[in-house]
PDB file of N, CA and C in Angstrom:
ATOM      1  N   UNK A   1     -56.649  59.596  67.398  1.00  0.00           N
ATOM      2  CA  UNK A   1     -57.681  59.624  66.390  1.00  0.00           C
ATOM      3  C   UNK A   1     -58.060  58.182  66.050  1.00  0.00           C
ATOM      4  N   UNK A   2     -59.247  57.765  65.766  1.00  0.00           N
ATOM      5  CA  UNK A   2     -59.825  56.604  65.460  1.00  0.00           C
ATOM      6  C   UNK A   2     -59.803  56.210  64.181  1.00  0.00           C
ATOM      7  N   UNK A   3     -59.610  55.237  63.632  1.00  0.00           N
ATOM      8  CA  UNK A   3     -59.430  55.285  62.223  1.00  0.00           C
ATOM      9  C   UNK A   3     -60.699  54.155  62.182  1.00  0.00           C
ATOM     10  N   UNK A   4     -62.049  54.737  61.650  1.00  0.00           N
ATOM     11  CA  UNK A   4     -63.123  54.179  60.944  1.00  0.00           C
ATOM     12  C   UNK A   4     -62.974  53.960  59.623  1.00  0.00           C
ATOM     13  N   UNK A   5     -63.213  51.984  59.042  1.00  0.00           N
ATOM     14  CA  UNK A   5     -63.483  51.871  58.055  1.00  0.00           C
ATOM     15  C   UNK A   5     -65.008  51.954  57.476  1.00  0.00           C
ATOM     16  N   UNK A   6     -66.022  51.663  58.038  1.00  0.00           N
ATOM     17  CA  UNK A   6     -67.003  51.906  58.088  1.00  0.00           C
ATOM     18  C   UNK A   6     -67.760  53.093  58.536  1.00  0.00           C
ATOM     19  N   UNK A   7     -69.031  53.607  58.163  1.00  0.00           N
ATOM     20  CA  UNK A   7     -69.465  54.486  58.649  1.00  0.00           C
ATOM     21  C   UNK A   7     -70.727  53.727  59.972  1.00  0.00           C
ATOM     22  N   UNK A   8     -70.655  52.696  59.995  1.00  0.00           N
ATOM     23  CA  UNK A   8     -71.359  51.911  61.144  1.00  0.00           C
ATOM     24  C   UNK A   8     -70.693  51.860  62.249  1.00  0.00           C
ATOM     25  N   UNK A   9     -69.258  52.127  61.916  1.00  0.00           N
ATOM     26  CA  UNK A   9     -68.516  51.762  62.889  1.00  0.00           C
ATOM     27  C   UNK A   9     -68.474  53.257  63.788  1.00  0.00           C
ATOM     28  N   UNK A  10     -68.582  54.077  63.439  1.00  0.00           N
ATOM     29  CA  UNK A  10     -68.528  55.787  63.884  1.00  0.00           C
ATOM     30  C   UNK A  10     -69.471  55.701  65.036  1.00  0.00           C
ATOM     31  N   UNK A  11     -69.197  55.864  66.437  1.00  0.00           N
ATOM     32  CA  UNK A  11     -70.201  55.829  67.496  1.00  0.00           C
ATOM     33  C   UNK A  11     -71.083  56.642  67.344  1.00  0.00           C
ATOM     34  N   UNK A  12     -71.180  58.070  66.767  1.00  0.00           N
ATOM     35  CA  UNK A  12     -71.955  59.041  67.105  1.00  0.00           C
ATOM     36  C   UNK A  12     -72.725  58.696  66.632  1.00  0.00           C
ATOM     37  N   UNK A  13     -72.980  58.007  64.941  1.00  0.00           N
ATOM     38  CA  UNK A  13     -74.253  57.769  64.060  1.00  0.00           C
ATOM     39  C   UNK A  13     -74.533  56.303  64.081  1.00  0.00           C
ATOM     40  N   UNK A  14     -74.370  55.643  65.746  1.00  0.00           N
ATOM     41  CA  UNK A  14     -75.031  54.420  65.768  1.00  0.00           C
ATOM     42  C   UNK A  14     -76.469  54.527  65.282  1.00  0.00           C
ATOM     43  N   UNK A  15     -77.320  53.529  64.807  1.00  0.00           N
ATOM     44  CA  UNK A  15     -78.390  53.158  64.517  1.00  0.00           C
ATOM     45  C   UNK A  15     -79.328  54.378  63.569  1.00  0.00           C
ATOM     46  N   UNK A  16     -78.705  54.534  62.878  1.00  0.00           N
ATOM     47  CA  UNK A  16     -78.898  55.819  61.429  1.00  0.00           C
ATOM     48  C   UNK A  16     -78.741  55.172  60.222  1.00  0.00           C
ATOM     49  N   UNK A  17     -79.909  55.211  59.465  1.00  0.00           N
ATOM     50  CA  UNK A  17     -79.558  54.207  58.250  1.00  0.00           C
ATOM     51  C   UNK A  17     -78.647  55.365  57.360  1.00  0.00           C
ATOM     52  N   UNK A  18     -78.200  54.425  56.201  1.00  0.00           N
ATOM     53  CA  UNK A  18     -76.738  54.835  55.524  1.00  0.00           C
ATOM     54  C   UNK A  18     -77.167  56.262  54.869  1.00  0.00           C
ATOM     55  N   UNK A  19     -77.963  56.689  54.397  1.00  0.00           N
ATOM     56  CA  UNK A  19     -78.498  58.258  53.811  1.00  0.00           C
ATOM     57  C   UNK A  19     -78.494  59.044  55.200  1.00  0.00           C
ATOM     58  N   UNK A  20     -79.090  59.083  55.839  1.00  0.00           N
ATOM     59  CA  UNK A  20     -78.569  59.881  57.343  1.00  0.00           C
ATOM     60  C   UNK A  20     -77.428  59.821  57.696  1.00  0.00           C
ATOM     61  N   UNK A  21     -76.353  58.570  57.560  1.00  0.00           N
ATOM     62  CA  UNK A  21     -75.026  58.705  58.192  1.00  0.00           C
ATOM     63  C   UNK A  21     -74.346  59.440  57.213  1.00  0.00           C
ATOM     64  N   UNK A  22     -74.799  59.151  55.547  1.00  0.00           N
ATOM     65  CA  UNK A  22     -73.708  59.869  54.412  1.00  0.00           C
ATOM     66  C   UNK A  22     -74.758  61.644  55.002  1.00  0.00           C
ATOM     67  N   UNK A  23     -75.265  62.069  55.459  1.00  0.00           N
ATOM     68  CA  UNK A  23     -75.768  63.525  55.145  1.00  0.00           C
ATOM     69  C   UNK A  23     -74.648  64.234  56.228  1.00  0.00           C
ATOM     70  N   UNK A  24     -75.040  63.245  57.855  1.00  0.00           N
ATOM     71  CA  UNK A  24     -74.334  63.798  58.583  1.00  0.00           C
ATOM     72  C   UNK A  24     -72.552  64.008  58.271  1.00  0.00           C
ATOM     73  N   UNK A  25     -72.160  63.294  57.706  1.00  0.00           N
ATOM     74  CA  UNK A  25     -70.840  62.597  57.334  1.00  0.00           C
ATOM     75  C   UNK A  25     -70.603  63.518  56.288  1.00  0.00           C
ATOM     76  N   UNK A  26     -71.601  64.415  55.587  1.00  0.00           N
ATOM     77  CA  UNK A  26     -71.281  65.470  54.646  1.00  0.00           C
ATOM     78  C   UNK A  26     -71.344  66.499  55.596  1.00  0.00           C
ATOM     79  N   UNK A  27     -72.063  66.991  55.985  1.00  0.00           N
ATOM     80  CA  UNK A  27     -72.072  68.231  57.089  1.00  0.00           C
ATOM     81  C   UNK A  27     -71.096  68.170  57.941  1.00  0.00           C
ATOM     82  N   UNK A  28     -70.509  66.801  58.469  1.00  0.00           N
ATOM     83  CA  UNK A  28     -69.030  67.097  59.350  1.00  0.00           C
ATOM     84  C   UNK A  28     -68.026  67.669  58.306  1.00  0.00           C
ATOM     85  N   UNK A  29     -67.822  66.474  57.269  1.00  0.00           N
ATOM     86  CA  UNK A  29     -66.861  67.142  56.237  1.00  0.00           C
ATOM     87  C   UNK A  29     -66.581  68.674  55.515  1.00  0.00           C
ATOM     88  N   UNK A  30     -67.642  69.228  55.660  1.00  0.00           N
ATOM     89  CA  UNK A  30     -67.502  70.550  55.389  1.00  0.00           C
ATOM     90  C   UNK A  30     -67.040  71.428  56.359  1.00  0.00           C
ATOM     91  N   UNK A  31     -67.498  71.085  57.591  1.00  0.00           N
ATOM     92  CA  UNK A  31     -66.346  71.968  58.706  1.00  0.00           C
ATOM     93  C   UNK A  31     -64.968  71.250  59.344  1.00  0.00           C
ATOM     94  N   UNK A  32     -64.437  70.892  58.472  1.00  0.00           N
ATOM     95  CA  UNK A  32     -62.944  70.139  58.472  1.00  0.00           C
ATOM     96  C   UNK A  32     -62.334  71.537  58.308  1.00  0.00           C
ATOM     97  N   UNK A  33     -61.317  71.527  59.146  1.00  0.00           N
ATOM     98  CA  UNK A  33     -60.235  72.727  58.991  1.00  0.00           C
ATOM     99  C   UNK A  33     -59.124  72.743  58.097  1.00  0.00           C
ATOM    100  N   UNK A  34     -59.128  73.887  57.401  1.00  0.00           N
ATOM    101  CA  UNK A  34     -58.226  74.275  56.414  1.00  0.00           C
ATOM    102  C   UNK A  34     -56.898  72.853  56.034  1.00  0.00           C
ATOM    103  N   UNK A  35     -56.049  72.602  56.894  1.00  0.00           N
ATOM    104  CA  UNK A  35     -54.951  71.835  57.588  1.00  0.00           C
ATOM    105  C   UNK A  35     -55.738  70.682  56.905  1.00  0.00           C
ATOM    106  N   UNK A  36     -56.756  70.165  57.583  1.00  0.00           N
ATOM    107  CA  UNK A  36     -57.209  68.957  57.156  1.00  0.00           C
ATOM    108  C   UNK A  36     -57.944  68.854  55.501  1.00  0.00           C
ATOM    109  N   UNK A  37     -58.533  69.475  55.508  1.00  0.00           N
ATOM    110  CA  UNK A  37     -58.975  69.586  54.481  1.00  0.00           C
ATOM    111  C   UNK A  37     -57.958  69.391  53.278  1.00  0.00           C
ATOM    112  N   UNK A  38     -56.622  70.401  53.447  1.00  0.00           N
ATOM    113  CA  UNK A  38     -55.249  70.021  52.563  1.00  0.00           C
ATOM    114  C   UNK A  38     -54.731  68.814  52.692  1.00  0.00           C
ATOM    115  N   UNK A  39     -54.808  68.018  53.926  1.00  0.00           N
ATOM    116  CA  UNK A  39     -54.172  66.673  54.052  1.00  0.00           C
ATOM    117  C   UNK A  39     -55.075  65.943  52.901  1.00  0.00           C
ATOM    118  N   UNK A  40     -56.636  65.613  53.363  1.00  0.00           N
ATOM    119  CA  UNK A  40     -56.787  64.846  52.348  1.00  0.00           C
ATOM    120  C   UNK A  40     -57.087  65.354  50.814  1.00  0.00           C
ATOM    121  N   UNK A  41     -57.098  66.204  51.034  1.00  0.00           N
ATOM    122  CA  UNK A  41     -56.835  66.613  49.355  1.00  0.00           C
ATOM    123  C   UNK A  41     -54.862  65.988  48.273  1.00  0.00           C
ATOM    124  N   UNK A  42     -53.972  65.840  49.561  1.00  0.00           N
ATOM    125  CA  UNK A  42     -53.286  65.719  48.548  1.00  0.00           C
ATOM    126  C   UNK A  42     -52.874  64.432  49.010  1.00  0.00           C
ATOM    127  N   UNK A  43     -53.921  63.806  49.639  1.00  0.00           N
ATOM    128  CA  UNK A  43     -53.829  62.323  50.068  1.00  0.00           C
ATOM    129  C   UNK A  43     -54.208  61.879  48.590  1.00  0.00           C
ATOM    130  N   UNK A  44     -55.591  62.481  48.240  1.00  0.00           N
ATOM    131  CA  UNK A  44     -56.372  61.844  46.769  1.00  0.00           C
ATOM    132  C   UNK A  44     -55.213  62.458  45.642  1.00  0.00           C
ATOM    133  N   UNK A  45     -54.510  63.405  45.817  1.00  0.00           N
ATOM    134  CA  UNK A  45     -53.737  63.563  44.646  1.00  0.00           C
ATOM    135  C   UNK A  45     -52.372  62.742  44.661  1.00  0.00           C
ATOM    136  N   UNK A  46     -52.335  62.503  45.789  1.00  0.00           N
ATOM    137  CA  UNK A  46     -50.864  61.050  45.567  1.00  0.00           C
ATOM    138  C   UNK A  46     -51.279  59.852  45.380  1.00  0.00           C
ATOM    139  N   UNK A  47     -52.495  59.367  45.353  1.00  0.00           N
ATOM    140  CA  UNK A  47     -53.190  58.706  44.706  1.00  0.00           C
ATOM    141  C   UNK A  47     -53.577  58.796  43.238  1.00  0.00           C
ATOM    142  N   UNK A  48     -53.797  59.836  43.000  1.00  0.00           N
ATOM    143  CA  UNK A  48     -54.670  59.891  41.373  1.00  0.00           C
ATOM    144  C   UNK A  48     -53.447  59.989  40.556  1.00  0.00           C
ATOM    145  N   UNK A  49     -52.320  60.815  40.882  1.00  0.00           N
ATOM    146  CA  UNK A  49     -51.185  61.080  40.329  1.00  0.00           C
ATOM    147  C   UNK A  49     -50.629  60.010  39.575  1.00  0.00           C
ATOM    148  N   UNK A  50     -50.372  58.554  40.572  1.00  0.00           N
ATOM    149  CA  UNK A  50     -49.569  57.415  39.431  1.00  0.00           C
ATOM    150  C   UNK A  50     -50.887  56.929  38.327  1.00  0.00           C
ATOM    151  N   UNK A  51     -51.578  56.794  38.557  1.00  0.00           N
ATOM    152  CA  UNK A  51     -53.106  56.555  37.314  1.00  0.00           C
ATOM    153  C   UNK A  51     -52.398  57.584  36.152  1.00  0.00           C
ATOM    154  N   UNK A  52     -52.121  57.935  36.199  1.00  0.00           N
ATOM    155  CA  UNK A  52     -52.211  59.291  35.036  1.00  0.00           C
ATOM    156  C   UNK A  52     -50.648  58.734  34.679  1.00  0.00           C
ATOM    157  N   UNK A  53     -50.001  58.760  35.550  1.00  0.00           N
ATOM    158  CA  UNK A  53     -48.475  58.340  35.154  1.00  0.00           C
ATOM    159  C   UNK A  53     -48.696  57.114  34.554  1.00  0.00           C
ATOM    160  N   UNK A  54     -49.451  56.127  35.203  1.00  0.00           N
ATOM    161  CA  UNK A  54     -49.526  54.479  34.324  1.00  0.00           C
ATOM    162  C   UNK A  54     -50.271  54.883  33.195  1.00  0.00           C
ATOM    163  N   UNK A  55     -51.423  55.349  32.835  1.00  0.00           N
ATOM    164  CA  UNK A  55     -51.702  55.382  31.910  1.00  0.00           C
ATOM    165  C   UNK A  55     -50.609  56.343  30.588  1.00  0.00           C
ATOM    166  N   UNK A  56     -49.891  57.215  30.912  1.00  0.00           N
ATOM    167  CA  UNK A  56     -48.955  57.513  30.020  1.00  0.00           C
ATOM    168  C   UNK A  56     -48.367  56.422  29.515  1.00  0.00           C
ATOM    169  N   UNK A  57     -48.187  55.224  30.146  1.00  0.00           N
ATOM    170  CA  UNK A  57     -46.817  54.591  30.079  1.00  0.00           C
ATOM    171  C   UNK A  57     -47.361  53.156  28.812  1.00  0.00           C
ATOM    172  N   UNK A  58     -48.930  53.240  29.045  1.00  0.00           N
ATOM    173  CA  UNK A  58     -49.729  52.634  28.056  1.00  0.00           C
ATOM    174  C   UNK A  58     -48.864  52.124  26.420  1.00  0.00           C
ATOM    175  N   UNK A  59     -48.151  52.860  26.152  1.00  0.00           N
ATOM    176  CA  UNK A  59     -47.666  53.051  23.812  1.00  0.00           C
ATOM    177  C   UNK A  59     -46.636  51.759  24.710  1.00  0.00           C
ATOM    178  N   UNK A  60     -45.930  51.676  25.753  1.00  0.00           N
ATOM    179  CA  UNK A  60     -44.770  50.959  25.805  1.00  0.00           C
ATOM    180  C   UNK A  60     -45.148  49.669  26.704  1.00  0.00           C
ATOM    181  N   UNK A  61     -46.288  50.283  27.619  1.00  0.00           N
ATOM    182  CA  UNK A  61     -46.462  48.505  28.196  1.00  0.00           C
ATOM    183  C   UNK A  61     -47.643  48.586  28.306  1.00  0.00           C
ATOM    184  N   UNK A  62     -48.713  47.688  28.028  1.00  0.00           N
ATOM    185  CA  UNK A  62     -50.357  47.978  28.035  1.00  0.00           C
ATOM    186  C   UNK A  62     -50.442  46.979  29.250  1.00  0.00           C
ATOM    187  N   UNK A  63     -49.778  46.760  30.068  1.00  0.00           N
ATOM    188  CA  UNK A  63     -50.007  46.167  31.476  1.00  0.00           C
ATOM    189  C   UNK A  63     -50.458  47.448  32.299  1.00  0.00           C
ATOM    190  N   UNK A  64     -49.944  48.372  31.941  1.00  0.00           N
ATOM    191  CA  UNK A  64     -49.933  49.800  32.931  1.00  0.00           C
ATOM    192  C   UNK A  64     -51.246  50.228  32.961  1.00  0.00           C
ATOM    193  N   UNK A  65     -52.424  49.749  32.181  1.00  0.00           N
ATOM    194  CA  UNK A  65     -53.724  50.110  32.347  1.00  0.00           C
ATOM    195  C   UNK A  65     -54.558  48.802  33.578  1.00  0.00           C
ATOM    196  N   UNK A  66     -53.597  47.957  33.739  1.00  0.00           N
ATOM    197  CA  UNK A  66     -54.377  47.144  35.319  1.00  0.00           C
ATOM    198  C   UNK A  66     -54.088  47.560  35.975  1.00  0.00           C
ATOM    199  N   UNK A  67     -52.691  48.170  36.358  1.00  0.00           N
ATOM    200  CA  UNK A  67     -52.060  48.696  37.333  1.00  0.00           C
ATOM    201  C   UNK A  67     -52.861  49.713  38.109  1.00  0.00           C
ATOM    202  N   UNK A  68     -53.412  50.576  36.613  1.00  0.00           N
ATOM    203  CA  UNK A  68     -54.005  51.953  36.877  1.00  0.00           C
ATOM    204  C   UNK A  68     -55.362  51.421  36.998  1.00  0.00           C
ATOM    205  N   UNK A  69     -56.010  50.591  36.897  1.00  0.00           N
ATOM    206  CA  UNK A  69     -57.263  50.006  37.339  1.00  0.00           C
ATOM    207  C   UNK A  69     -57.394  49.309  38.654  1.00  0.00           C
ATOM    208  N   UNK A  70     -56.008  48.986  39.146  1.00  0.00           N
ATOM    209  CA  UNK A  70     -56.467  48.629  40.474  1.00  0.00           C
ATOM    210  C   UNK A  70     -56.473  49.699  41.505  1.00  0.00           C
ATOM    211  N   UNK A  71     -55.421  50.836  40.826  1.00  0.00           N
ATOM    212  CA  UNK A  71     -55.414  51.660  41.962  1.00  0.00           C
ATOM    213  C   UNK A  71     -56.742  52.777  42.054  1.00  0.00           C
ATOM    214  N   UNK A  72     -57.512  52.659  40.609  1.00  0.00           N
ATOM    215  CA  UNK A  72     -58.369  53.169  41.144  1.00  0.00           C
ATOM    216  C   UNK A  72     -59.564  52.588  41.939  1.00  0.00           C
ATOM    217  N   UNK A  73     -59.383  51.583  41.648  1.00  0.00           N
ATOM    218  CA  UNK A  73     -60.375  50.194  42.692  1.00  0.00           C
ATOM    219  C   UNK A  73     -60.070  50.718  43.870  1.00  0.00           C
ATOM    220  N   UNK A  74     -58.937  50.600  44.520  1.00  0.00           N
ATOM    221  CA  UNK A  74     -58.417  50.456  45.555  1.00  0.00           C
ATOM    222  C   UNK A  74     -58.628  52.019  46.213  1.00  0.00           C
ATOM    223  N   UNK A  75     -58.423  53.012  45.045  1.00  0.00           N
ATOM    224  CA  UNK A  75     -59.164  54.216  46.062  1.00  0.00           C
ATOM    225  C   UNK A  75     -59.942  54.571  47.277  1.00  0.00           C
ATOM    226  N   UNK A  76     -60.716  54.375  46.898  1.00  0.00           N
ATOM    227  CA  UNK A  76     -62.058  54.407  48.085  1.00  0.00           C
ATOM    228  C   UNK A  76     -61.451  53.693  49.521  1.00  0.00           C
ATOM    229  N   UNK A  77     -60.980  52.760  49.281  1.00  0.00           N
ATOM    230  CA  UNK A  77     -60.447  51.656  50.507  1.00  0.00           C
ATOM    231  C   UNK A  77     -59.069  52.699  50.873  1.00  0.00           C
ATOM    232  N   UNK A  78     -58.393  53.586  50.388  1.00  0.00           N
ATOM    233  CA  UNK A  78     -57.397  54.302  50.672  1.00  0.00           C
ATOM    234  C   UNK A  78     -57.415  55.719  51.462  1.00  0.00           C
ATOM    235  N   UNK A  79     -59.066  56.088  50.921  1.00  0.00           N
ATOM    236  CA  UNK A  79     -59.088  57.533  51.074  1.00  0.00           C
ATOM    237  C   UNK A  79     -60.473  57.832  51.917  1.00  0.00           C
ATOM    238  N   UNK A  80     -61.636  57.066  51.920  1.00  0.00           N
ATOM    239  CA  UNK A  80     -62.782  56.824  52.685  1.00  0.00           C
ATOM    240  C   UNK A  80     -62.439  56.650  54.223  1.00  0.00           C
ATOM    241  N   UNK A  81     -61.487  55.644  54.550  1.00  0.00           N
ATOM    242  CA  UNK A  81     -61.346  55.598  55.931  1.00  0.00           C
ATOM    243  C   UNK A  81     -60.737  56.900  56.672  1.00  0.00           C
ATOM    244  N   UNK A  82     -60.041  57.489  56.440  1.00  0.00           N
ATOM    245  CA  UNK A  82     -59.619  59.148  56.336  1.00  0.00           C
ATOM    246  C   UNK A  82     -60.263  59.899  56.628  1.00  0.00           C
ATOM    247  N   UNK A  83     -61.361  60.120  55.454  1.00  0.00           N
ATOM    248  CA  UNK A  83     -62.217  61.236  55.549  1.00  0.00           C
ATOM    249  C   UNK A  83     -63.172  61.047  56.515  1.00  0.00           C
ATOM    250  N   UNK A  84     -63.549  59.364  56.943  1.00  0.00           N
ATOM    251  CA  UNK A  84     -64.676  59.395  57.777  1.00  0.00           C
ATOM    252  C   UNK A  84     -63.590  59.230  59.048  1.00  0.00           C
ATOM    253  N   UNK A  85     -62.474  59.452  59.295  1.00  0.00           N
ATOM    254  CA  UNK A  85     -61.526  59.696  60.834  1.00  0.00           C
ATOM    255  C   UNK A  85     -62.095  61.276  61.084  1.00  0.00           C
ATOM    256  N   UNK A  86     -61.274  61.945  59.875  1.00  0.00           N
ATOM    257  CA  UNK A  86     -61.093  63.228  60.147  1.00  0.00           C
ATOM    258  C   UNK A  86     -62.199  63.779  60.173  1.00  0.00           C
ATOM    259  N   UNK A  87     -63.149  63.242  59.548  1.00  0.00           N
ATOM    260  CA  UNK A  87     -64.790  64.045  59.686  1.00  0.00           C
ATOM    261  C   UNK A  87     -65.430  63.551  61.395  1.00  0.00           C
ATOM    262  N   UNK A  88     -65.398  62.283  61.946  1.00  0.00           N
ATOM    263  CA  UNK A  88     -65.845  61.862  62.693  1.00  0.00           C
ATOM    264  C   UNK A  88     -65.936  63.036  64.007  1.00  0.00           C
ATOM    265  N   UNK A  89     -64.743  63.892  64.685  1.00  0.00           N
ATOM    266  CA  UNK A  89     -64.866  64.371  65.183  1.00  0.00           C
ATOM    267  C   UNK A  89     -65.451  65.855  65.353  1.00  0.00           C
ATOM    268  N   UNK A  90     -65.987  66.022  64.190  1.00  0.00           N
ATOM    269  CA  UNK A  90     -66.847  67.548  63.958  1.00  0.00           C
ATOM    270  C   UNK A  90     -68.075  66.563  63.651  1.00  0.00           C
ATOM    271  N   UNK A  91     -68.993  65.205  64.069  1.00  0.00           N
ATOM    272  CA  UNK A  91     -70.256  64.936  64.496  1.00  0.00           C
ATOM    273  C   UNK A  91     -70.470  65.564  66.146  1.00  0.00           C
ATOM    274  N   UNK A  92     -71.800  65.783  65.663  1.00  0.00           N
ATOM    275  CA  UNK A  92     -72.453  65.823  67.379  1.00  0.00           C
ATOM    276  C   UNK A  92     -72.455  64.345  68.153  1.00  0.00           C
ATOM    277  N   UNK A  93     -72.684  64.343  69.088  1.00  0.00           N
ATOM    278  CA  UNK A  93     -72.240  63.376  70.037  1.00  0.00           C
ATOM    279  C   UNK A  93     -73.312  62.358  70.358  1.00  0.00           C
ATOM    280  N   UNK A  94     -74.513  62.940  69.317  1.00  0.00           N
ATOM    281  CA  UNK A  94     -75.941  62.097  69.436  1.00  0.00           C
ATOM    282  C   UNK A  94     -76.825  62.420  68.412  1.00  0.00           C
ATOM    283  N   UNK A  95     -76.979  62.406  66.493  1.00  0.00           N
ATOM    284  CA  UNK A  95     -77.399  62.948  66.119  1.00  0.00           C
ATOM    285  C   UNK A  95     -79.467  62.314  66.358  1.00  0.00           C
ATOM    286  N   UNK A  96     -79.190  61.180  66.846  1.00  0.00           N
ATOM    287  CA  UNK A  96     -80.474  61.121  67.291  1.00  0.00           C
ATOM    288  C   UNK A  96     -81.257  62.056  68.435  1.00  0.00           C
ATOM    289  N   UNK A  97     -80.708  62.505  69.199  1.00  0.00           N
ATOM    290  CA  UNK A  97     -81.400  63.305  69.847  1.00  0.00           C
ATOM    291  C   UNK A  97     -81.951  64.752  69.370  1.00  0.00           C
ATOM    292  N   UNK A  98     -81.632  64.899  68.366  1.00  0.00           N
ATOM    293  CA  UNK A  98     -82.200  65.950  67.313  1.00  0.00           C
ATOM    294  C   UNK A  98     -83.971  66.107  67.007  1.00  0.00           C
ATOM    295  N   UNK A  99     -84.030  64.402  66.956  1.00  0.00           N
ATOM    296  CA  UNK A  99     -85.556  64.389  66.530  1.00  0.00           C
ATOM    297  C   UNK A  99     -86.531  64.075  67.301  1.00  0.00           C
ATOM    298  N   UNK A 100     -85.737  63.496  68.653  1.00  0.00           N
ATOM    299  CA  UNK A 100     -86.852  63.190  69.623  1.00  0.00           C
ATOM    300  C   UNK A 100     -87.305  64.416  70.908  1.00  0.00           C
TER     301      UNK A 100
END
């Protein structure tokens, strides 16, 4: 499996500006299989999980709200490259040839 950080980087949706690559990139994601679909779902929940734990921890150390601010920064950079792996292979193999 390829691990895309970018959605430029995805061969199938070479030369597709970014609203065409996020549509196609939604239409793969929806036929992700069950299996996958659970992976990254509790990819984002072992993620979101310590946020909620740091922010509890807030009455005793108010450092625990950067903590919980970076990790939600850092989300996207954790969980984006993932979804556009596991989506990549339910694209068609040329979505330009659709329109010509």
């Amino acid at each position: 499996m390829a691990f895309y950080f970018s959605t430029k980087h995805i061969p199938a949706l070479q030369g597709l500006t970014l609203t065409e690559r996020m549509k196609y990139l939604d239409e793969a994601a929806k036929s992700l299989s069950v299996p996958e679909r659970m992976l990254l779902n509790i990819m984002k929940l072992l993620i979101i999980c310590p946020v909620f734990a740091l922010l509890l921890r807030t009455a005793d150390d108010w450092t625990s709200i950067l903590w919980a601010a970076v990790i939600i920064m850092l989300y996207p950079l954790l969980v984006k490259p993932i979804q556009y792996s596991l989506s990549a292979k339910y694209l068609t193999t040329n979505p330009n040839s659709k329109e010509s």
